[in-house]
PDB file of N, CA and C in Angstrom:
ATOM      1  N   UNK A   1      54.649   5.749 128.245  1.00  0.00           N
ATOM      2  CA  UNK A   1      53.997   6.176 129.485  1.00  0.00           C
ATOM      3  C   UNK A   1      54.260   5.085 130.530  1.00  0.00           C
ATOM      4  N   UNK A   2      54.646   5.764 131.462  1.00  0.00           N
ATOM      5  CA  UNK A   2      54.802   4.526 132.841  1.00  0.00           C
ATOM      6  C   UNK A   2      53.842   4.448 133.393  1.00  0.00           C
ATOM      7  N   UNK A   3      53.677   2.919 134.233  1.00  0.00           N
ATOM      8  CA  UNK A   3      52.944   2.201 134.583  1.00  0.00           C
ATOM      9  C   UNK A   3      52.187   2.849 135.203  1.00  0.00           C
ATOM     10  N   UNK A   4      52.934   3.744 136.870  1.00  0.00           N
ATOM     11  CA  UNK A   4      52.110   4.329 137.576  1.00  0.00           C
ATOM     12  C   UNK A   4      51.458   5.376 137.032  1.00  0.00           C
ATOM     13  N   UNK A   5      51.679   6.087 135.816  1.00  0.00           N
ATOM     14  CA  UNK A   5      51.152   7.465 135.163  1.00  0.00           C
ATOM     15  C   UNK A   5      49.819   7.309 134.865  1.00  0.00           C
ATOM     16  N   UNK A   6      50.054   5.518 134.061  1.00  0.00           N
ATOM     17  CA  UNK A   6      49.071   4.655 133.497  1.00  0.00           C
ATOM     18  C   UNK A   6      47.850   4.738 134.326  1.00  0.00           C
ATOM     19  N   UNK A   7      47.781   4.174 135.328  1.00  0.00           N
ATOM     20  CA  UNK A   7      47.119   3.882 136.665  1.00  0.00           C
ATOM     21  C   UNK A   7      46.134   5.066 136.944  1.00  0.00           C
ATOM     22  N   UNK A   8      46.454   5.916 137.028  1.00  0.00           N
ATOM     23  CA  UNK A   8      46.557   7.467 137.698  1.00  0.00           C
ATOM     24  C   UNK A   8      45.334   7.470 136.896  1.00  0.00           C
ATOM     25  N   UNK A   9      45.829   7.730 135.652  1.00  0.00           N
ATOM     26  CA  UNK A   9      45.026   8.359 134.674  1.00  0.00           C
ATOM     27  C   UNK A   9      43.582   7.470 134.252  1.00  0.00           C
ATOM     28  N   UNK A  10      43.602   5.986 134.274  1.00  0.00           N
ATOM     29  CA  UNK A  10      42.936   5.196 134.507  1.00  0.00           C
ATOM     30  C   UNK A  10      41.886   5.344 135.750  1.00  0.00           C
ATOM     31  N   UNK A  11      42.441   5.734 137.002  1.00  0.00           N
ATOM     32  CA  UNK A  11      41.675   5.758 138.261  1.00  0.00           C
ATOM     33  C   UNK A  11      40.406   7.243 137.657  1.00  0.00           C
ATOM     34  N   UNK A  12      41.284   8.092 137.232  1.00  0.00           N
ATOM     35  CA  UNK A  12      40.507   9.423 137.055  1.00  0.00           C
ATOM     36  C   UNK A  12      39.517   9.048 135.930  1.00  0.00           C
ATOM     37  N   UNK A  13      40.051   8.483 135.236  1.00  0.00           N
ATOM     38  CA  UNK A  13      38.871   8.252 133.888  1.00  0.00           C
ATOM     39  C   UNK A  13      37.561   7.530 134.882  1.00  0.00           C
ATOM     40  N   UNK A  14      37.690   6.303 135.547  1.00  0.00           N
ATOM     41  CA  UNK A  14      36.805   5.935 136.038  1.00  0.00           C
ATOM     42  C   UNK A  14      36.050   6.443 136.952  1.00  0.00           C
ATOM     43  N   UNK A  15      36.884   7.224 138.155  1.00  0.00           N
ATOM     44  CA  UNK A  15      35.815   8.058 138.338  1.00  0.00           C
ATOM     45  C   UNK A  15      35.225   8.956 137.468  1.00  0.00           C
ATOM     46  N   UNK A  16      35.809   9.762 136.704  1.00  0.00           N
ATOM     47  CA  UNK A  16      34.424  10.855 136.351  1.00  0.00           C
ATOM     48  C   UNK A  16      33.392   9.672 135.207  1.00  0.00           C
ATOM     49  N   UNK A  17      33.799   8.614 135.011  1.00  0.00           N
ATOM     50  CA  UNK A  17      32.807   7.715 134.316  1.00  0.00           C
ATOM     51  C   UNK A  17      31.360   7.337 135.528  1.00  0.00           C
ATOM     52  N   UNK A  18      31.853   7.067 136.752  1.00  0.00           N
ATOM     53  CA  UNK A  18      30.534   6.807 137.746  1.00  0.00           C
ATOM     54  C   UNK A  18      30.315   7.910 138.130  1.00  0.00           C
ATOM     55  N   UNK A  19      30.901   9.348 138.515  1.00  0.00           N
ATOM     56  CA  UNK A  19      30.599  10.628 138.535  1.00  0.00           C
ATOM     57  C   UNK A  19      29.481  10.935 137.727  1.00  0.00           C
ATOM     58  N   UNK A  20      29.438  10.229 136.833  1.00  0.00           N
ATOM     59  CA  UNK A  20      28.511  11.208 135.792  1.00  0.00           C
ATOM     60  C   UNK A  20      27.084  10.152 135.891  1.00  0.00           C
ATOM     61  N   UNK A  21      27.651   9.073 136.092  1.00  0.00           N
ATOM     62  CA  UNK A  21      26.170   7.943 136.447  1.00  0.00           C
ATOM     63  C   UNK A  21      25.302   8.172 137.771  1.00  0.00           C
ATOM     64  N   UNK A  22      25.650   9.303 138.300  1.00  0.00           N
ATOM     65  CA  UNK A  22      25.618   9.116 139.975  1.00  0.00           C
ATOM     66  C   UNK A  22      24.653  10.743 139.695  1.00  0.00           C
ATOM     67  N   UNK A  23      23.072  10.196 141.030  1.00  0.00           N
ATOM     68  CA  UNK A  23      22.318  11.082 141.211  1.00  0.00           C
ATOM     69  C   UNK A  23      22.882  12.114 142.160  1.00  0.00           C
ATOM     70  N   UNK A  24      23.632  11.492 142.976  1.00  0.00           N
ATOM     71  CA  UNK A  24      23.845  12.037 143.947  1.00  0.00           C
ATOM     72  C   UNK A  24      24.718  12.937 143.976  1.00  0.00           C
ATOM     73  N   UNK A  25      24.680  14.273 143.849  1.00  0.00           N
ATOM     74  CA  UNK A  25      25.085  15.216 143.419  1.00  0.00           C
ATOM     75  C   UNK A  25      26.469  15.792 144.296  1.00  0.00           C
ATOM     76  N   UNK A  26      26.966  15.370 145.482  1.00  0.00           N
ATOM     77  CA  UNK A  26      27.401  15.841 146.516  1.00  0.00           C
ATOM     78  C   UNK A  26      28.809  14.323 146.241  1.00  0.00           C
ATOM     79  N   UNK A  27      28.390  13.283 146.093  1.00  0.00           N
ATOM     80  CA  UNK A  27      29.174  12.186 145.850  1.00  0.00           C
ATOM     81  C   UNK A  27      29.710  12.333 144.674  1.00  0.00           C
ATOM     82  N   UNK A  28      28.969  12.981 143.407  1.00  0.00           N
ATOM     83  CA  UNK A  28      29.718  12.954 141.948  1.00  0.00           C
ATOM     84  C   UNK A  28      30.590  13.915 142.548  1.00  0.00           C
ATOM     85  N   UNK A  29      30.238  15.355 142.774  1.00  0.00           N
ATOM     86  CA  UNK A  29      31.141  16.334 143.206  1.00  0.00           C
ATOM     87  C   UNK A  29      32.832  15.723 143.487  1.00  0.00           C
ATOM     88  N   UNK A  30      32.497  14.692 144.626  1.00  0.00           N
ATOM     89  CA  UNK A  30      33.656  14.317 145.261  1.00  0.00           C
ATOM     90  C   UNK A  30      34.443  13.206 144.596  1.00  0.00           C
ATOM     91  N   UNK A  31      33.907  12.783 143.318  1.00  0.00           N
ATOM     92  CA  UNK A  31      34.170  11.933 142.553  1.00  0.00           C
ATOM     93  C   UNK A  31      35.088  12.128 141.554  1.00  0.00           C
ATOM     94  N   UNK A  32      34.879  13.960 141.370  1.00  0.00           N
ATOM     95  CA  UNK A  32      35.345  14.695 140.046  1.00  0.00           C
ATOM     96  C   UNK A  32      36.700  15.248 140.653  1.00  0.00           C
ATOM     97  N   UNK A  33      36.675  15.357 142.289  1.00  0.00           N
ATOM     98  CA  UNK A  33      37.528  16.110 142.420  1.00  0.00           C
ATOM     99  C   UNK A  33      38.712  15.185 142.672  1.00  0.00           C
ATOM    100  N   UNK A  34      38.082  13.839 142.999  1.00  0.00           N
ATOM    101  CA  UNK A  34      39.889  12.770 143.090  1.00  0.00           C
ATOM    102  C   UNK A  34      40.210  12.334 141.637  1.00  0.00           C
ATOM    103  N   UNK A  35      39.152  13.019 140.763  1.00  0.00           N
ATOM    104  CA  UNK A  35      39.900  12.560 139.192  1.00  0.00           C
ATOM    105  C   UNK A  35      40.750  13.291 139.051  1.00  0.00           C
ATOM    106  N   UNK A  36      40.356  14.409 139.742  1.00  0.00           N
ATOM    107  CA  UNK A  36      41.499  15.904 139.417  1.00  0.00           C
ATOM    108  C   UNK A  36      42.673  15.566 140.052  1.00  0.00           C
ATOM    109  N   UNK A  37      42.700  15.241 140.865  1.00  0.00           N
ATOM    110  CA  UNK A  37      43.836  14.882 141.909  1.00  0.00           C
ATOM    111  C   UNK A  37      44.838  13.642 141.557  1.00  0.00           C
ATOM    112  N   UNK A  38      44.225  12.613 140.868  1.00  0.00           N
ATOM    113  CA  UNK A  38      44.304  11.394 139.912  1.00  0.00           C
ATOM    114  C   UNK A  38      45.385  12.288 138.465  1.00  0.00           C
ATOM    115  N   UNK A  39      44.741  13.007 138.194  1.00  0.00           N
ATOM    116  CA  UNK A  39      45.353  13.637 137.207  1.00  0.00           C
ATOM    117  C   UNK A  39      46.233  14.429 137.454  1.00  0.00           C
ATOM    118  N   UNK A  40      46.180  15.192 138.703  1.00  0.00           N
ATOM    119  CA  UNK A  40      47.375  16.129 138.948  1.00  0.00           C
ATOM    120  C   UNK A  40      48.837  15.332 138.899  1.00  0.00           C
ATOM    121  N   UNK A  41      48.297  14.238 139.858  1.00  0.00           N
ATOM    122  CA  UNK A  41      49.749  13.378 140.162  1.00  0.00           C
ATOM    123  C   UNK A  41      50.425  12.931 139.566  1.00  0.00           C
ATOM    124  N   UNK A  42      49.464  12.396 138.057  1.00  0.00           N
ATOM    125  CA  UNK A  42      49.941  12.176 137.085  1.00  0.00           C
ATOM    126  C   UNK A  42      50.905  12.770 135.979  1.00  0.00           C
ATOM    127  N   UNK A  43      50.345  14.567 136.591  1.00  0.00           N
ATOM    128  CA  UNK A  43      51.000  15.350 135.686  1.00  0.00           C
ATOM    129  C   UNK A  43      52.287  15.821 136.132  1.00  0.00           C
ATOM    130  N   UNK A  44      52.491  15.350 137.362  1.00  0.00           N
ATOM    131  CA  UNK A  44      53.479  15.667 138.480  1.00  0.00           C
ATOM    132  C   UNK A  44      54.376  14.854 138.011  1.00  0.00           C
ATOM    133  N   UNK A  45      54.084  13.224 137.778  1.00  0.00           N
ATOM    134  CA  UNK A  45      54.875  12.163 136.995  1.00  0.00           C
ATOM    135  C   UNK A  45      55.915  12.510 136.423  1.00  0.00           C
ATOM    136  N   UNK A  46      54.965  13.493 135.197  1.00  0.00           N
ATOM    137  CA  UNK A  46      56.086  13.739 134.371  1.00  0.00           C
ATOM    138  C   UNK A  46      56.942  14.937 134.188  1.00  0.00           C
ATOM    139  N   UNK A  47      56.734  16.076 135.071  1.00  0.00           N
ATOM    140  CA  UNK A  47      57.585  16.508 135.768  1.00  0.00           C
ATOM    141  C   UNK A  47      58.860  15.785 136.805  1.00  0.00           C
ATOM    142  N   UNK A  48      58.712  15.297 137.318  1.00  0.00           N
ATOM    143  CA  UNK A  48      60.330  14.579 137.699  1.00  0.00           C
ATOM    144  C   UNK A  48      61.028  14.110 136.932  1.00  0.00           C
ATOM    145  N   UNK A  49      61.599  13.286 137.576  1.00  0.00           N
ATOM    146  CA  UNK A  49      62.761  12.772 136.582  1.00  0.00           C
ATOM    147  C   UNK A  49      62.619  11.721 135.253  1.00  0.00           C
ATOM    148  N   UNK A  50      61.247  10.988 135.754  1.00  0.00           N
ATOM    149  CA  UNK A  50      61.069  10.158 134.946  1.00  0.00           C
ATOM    150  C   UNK A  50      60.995   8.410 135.448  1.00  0.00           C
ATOM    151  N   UNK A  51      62.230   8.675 136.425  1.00  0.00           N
ATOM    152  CA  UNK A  51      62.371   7.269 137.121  1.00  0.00           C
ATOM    153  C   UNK A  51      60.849   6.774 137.094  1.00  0.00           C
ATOM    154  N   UNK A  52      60.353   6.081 137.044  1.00  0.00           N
ATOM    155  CA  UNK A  52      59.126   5.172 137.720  1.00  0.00           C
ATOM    156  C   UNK A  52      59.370   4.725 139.192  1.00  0.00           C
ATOM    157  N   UNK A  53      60.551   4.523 139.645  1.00  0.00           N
ATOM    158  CA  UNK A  53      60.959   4.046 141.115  1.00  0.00           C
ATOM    159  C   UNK A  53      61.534   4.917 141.613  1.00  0.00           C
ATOM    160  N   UNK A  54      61.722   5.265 142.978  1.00  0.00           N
ATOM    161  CA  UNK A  54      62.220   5.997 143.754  1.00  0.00           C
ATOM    162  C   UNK A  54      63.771   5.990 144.074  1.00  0.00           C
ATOM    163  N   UNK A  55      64.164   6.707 144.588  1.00  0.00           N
ATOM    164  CA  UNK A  55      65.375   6.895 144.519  1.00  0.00           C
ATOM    165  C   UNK A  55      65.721   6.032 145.565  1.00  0.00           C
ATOM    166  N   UNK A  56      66.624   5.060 145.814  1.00  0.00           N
ATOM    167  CA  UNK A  56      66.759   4.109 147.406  1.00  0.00           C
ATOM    168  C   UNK A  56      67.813   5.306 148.074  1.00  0.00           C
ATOM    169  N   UNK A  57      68.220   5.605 147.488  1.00  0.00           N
ATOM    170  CA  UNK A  57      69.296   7.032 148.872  1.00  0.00           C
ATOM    171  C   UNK A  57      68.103   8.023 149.303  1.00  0.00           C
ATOM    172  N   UNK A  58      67.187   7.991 148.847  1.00  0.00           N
ATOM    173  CA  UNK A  58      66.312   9.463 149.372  1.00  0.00           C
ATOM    174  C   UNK A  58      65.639   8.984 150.818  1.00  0.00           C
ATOM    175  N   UNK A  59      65.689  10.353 151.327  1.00  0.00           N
ATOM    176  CA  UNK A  59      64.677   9.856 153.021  1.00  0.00           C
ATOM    177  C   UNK A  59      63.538  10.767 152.583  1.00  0.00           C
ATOM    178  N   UNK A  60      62.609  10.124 151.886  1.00  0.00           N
ATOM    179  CA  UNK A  60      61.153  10.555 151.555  1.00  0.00           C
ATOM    180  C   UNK A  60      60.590  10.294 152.916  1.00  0.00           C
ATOM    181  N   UNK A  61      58.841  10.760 152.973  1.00  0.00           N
ATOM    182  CA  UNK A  61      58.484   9.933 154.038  1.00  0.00           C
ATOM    183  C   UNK A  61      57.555   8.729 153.713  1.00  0.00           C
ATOM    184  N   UNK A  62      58.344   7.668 154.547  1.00  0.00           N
ATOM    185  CA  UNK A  62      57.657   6.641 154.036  1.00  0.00           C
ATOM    186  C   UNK A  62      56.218   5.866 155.487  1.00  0.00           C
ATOM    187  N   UNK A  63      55.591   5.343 154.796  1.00  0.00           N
ATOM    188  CA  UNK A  63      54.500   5.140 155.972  1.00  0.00           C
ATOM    189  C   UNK A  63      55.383   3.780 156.820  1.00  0.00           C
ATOM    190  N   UNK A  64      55.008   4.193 158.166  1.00  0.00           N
ATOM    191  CA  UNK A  64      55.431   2.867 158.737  1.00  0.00           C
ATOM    192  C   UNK A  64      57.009   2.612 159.486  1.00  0.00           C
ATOM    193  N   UNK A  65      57.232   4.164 159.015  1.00  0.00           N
ATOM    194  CA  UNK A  65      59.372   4.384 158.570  1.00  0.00           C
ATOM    195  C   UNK A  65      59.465   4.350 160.164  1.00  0.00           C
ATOM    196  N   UNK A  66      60.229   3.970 160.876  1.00  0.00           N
ATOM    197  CA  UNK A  66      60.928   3.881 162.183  1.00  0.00           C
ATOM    198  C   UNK A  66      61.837   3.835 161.781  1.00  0.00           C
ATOM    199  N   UNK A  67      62.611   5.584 162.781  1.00  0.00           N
ATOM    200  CA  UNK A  67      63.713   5.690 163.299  1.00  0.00           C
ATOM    201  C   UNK A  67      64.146   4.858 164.471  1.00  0.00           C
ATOM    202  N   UNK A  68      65.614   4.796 164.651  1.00  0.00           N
ATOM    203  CA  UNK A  68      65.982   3.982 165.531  1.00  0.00           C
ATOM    204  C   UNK A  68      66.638   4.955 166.536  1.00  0.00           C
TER     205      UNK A  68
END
C-alpha cells in the first residue's frame, strides 16, 4: 500500500474515531462525511495507475500554476 493511500485511510479512520466521541450531532455528521471522501480517494488510488507520483509531462491543475 502506498504512502498516500496510507494517509487517506488513516485521516478517515480518525475522523469517524472523534465522530463518534462528538455530541454534536451536526459536526459528527460532517466528520463521517470527509471519512467518506478520505476513503473515496483512496479508492480512486488504486484505480490509476499505481504511480504514487504524478506524471511530470501531465498539465493537471496545479494550485498556484501560472501561465506565461
Amino acid at each position: 500500500m502506498n504512502i498516500e493511500k496510507r494517509a487517506l485511510l488513516d485521516h478517515a479512520e480518525r475522523c469517524r474515531c472523534v465522530a463518534n466521541d462528538l455530541a454534536h450531532s451536526k459536526a459528527a455528521q460532517r466528520l463521517r462525511a470527509m471519512a467518506d471522501e478520505y476513503e473515496a480517494r483512496a479508492t480512486r488510488l488504486d484505480e490509476e495507475s499505481g504511480s504514487s507520483y504524478p506524471d511530470p509531462n501531465s498539465r493537471g491543475d496545479l494550485e498556484g500554476e501560472v501561465e506565461a
